[in-house]
N, C-alpha and C. Protein backbone atom coordinates (compact mmCIF):
# COMPACT_ATOMS: atom_id res chain seq x y z
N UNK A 1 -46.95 11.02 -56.42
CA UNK A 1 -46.70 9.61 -56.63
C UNK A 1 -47.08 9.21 -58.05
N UNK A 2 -46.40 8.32 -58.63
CA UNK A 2 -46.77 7.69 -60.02
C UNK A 2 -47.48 6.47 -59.95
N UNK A 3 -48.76 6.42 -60.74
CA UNK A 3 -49.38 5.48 -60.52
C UNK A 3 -49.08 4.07 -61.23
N UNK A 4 -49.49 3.09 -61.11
CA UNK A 4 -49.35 2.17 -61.51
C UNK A 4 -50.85 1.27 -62.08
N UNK A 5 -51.41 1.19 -63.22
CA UNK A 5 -52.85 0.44 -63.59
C UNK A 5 -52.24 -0.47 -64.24
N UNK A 6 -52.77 -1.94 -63.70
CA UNK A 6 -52.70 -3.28 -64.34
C UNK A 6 -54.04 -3.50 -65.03
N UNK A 7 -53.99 -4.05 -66.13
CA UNK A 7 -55.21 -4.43 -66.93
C UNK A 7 -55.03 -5.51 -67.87
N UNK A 8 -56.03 -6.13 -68.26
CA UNK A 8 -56.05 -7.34 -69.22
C UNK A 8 -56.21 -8.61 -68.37
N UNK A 9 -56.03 -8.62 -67.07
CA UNK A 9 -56.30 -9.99 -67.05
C UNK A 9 -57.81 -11.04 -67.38
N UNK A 10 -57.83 -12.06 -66.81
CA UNK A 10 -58.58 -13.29 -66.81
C UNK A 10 -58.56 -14.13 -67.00
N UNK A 11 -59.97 -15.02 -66.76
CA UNK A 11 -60.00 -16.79 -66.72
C UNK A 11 -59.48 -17.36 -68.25
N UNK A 12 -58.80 -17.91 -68.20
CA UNK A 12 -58.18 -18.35 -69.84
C UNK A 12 -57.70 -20.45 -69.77
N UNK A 13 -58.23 -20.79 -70.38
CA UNK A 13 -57.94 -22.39 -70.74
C UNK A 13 -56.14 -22.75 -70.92
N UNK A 14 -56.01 -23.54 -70.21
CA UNK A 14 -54.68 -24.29 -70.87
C UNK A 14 -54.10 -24.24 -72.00
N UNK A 15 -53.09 -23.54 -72.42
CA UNK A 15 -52.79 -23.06 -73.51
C UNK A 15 -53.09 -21.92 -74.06
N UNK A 16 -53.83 -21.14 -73.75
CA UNK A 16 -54.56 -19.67 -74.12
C UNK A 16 -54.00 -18.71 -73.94
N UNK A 17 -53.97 -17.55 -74.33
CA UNK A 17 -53.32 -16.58 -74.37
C UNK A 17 -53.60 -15.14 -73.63
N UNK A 18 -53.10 -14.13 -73.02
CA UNK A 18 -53.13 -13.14 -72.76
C UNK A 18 -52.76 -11.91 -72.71
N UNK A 19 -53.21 -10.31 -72.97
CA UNK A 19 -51.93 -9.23 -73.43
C UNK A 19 -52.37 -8.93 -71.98
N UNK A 20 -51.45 -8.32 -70.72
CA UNK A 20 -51.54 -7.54 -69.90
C UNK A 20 -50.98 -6.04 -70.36
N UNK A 21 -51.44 -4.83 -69.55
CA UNK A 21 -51.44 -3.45 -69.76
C UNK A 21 -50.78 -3.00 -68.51
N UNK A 22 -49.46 -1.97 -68.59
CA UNK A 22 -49.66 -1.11 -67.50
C UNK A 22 -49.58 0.16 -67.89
N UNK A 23 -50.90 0.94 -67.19
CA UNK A 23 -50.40 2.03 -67.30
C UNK A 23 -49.98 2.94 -66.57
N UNK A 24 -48.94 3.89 -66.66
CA UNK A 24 -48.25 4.70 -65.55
C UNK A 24 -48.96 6.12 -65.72
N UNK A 25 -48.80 6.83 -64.83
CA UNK A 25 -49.37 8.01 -64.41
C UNK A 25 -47.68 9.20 -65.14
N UNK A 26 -46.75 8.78 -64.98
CA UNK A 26 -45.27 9.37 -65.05
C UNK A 26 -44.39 8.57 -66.59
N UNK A 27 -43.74 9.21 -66.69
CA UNK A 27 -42.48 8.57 -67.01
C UNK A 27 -41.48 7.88 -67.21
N UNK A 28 -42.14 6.49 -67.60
CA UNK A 28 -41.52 5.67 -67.57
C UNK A 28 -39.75 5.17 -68.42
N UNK A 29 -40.08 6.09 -68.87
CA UNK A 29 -38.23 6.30 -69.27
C UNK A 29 -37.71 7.14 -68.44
N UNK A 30 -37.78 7.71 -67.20
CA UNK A 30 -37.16 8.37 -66.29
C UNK A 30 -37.08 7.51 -65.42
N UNK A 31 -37.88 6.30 -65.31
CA UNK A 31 -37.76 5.21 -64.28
C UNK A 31 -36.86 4.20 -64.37
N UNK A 32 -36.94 4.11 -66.17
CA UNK A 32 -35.76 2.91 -66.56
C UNK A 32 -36.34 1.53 -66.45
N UNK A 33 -35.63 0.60 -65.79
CA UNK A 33 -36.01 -0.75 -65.80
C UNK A 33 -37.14 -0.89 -65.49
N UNK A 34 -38.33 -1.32 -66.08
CA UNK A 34 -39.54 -1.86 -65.86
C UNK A 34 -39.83 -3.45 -65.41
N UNK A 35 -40.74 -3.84 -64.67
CA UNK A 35 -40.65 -5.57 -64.83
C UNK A 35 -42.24 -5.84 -64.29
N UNK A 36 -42.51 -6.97 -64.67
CA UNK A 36 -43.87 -7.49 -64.69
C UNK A 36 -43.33 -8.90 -63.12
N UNK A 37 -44.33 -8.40 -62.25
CA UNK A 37 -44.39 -9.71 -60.70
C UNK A 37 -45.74 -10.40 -61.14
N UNK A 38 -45.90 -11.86 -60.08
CA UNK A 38 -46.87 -11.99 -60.07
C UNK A 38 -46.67 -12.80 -58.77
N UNK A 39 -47.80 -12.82 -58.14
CA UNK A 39 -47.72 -13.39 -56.68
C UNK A 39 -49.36 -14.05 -56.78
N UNK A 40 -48.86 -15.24 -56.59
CA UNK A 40 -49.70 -16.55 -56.50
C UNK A 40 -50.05 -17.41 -54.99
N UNK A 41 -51.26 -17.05 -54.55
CA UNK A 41 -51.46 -17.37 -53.25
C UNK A 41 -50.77 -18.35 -52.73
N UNK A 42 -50.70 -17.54 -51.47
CA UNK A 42 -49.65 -18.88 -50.36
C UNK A 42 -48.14 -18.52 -51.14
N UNK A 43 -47.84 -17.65 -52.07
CA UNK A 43 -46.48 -17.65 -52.42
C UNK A 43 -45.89 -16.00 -52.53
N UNK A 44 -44.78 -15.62 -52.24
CA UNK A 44 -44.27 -14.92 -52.25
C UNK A 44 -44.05 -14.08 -53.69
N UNK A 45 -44.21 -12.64 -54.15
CA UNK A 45 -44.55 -12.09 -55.14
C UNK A 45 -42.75 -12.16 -55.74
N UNK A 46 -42.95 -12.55 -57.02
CA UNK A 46 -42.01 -13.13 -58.24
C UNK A 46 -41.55 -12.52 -59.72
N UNK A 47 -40.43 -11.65 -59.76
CA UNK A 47 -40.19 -10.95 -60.83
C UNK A 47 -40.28 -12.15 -62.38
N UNK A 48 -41.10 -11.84 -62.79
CA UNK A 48 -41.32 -12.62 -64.00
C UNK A 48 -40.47 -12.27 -65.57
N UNK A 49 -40.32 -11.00 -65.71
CA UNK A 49 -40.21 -10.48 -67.00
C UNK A 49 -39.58 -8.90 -66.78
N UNK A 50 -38.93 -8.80 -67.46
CA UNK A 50 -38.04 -7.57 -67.48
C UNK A 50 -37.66 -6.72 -68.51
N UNK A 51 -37.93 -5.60 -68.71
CA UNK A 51 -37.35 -4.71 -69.62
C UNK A 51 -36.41 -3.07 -69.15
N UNK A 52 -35.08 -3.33 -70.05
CA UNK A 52 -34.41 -2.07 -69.40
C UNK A 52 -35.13 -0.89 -70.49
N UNK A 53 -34.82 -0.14 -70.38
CA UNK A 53 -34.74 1.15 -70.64
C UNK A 53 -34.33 1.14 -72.50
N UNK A 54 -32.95 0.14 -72.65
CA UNK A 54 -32.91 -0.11 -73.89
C UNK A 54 -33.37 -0.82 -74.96
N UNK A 55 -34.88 -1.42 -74.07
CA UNK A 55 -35.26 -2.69 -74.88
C UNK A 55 -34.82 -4.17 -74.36
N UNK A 56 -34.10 -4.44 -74.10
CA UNK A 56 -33.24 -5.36 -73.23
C UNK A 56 -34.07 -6.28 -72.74
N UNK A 57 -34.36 -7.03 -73.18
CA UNK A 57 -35.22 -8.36 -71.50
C UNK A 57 -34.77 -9.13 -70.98
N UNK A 58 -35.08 -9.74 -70.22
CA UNK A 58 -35.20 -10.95 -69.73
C UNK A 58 -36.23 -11.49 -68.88
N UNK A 59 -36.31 -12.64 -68.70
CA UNK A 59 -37.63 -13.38 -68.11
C UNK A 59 -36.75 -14.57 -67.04
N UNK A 60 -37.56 -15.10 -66.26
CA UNK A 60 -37.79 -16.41 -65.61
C UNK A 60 -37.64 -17.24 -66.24
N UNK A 61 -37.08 -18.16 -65.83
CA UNK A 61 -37.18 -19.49 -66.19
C UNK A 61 -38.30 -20.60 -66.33
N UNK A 62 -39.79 -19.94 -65.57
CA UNK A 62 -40.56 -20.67 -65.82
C UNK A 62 -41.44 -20.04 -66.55
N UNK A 63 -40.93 -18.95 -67.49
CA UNK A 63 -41.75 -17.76 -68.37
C UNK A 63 -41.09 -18.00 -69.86
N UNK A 64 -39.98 -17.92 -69.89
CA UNK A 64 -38.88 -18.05 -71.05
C UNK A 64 -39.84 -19.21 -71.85
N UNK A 65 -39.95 -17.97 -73.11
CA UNK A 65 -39.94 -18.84 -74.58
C UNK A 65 -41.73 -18.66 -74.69
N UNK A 66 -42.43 -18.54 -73.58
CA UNK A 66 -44.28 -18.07 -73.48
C UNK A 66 -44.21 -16.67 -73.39
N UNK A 67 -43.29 -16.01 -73.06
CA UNK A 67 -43.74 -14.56 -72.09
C UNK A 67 -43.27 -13.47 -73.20
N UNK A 68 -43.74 -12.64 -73.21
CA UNK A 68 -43.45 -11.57 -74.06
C UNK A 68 -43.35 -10.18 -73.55
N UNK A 69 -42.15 -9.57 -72.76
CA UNK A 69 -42.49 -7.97 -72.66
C UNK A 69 -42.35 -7.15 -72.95
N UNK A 70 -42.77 -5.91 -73.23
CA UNK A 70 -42.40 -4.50 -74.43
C UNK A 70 -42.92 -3.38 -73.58
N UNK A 71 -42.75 -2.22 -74.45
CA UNK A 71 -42.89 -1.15 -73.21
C UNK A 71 -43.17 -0.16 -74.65
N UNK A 72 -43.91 0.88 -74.45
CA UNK A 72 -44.59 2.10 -75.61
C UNK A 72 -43.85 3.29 -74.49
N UNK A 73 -42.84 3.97 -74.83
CA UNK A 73 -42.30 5.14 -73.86
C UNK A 73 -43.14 6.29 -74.02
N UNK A 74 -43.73 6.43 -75.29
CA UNK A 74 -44.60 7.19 -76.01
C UNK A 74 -45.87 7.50 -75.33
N UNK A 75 -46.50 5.85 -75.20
CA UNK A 75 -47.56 5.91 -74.36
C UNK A 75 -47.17 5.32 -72.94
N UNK A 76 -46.48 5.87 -72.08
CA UNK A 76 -45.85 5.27 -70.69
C UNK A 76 -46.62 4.15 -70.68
N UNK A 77 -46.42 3.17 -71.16
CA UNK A 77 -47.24 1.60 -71.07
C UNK A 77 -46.18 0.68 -71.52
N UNK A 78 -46.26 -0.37 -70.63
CA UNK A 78 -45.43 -1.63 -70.49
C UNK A 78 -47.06 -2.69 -70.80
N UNK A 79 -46.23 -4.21 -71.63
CA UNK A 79 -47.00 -5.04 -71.80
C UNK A 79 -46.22 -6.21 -71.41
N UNK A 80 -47.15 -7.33 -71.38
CA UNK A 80 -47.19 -8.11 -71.01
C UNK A 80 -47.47 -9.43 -71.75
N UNK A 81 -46.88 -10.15 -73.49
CA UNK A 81 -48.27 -10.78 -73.74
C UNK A 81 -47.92 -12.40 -73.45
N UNK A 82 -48.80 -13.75 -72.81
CA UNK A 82 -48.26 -14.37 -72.02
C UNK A 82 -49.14 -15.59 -73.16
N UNK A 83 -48.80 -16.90 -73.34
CA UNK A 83 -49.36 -17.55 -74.13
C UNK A 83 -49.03 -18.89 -73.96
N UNK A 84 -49.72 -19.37 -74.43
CA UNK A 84 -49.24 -21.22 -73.81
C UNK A 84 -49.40 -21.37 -72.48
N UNK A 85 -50.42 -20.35 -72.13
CA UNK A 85 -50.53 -20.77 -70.56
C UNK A 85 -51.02 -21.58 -69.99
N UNK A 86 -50.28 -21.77 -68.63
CA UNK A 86 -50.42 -22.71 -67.70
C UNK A 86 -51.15 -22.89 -66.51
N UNK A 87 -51.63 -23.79 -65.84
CA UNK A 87 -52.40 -23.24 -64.69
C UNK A 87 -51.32 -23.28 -63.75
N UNK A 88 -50.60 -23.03 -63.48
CA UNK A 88 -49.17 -22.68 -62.51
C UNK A 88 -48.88 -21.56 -63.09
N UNK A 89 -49.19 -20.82 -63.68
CA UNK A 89 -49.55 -19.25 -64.58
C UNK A 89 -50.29 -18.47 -63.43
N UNK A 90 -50.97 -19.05 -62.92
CA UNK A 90 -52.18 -18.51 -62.20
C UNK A 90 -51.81 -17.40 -61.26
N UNK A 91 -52.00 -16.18 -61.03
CA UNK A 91 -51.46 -15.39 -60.30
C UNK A 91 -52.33 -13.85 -60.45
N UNK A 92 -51.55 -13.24 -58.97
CA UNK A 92 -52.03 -11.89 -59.55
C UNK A 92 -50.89 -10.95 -60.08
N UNK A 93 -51.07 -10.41 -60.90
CA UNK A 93 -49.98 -10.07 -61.63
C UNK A 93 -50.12 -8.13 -61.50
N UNK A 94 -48.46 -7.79 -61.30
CA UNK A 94 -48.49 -6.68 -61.46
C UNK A 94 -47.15 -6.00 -61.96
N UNK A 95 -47.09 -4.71 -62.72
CA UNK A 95 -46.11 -4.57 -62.84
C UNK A 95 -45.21 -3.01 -61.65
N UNK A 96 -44.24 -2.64 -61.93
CA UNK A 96 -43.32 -2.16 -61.36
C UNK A 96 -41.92 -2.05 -61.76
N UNK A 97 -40.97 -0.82 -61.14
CA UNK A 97 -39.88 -0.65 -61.79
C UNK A 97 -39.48 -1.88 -61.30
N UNK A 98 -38.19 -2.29 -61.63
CA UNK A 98 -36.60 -3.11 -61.32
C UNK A 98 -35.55 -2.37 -60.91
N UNK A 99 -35.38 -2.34 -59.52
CA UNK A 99 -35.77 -2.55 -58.51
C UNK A 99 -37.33 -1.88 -58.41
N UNK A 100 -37.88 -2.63 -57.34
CA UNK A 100 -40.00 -2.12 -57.07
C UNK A 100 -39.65 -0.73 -56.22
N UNK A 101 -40.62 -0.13 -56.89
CA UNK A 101 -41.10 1.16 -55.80
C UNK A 101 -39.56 2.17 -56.20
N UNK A 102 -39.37 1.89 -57.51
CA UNK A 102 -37.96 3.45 -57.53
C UNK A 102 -39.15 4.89 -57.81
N UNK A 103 -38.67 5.68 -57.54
CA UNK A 103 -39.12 7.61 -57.98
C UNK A 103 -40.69 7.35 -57.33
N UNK A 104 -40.70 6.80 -56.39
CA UNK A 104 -42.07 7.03 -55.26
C UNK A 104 -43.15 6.13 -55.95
N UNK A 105 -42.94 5.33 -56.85
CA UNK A 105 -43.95 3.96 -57.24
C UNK A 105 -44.23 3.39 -56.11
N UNK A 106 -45.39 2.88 -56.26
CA UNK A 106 -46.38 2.16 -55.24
C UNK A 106 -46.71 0.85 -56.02
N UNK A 107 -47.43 -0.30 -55.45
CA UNK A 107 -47.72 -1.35 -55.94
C UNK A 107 -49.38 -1.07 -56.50
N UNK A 108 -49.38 -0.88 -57.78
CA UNK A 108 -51.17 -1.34 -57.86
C UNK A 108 -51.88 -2.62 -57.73
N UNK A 109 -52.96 -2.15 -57.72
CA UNK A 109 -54.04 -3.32 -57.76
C UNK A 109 -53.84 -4.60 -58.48
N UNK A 110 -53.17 -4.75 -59.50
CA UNK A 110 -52.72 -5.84 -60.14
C UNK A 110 -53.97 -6.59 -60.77
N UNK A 111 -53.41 -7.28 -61.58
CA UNK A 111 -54.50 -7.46 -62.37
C UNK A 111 -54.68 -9.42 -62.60
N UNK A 112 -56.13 -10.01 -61.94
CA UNK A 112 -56.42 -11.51 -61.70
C UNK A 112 -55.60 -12.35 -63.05
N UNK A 113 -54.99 -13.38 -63.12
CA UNK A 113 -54.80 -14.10 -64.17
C UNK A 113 -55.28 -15.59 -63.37
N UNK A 114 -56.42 -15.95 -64.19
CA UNK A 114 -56.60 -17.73 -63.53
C UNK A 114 -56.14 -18.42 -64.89
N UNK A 115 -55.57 -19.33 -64.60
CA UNK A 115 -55.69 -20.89 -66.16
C UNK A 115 -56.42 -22.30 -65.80
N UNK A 116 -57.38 -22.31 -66.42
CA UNK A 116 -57.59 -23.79 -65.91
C UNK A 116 -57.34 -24.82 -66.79
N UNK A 117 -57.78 -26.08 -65.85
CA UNK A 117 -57.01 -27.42 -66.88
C UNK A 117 -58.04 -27.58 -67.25
């Protein structure tokens, strides 16, 4: 199985900024589409941010224009960097291919993001 480590989160002020980390155990250019979720209690887990294989993104609509994602193929690591945040930001955040769980991925631990007002 290929692992999945979320890192970087925490408590951050209204407007503040954050880099999230994933790191994979495999190959993440054999996986292709990468994407960053985050699932915010009482709510159903939410593709936020997206990167193909070619660089390519896209984001959410309630991410677009704050959210930033990139990917090191070099160092199988996808980022995350998130800014102007919001406390409707608030989540636990994790990443995963696009579609979740391709070449035997599992969901990790994910990593806390709080914002307060």
């Amino acid at each position: 199985q290929v692992q999945l480590v979320e890192s970087g989160g925490g408590l951050v002020q209204l407007g503040g900024s954050l880099r999230l980390s994933c790191a994979t155990s495999g190959s993440i250019v054999s996986i292709g589409a990468m994407g960053w979720y985050r699932q915010a209690p009482g709510k159903q887990r939410e593709l936020v941010a997206v990167i193909l294989g070619d660089g390519t993104t896209n984001y959410a609509d309630s991410v677009k224009g704050r959210f930033t994602i990139s990917r090191d193929n070099a160092k199988n690591t996808v980022y995350l960097q998130m800014n102007s945040l919001k406390p409707e930001d608030t989540a636990v955040y994790y990443c995963n291919s696009v579609p979740p769980l391709k070449k035997n991925l599992t969901w990790g631990q994910g990593t806390q993001v709080t914002v307060s007002s």
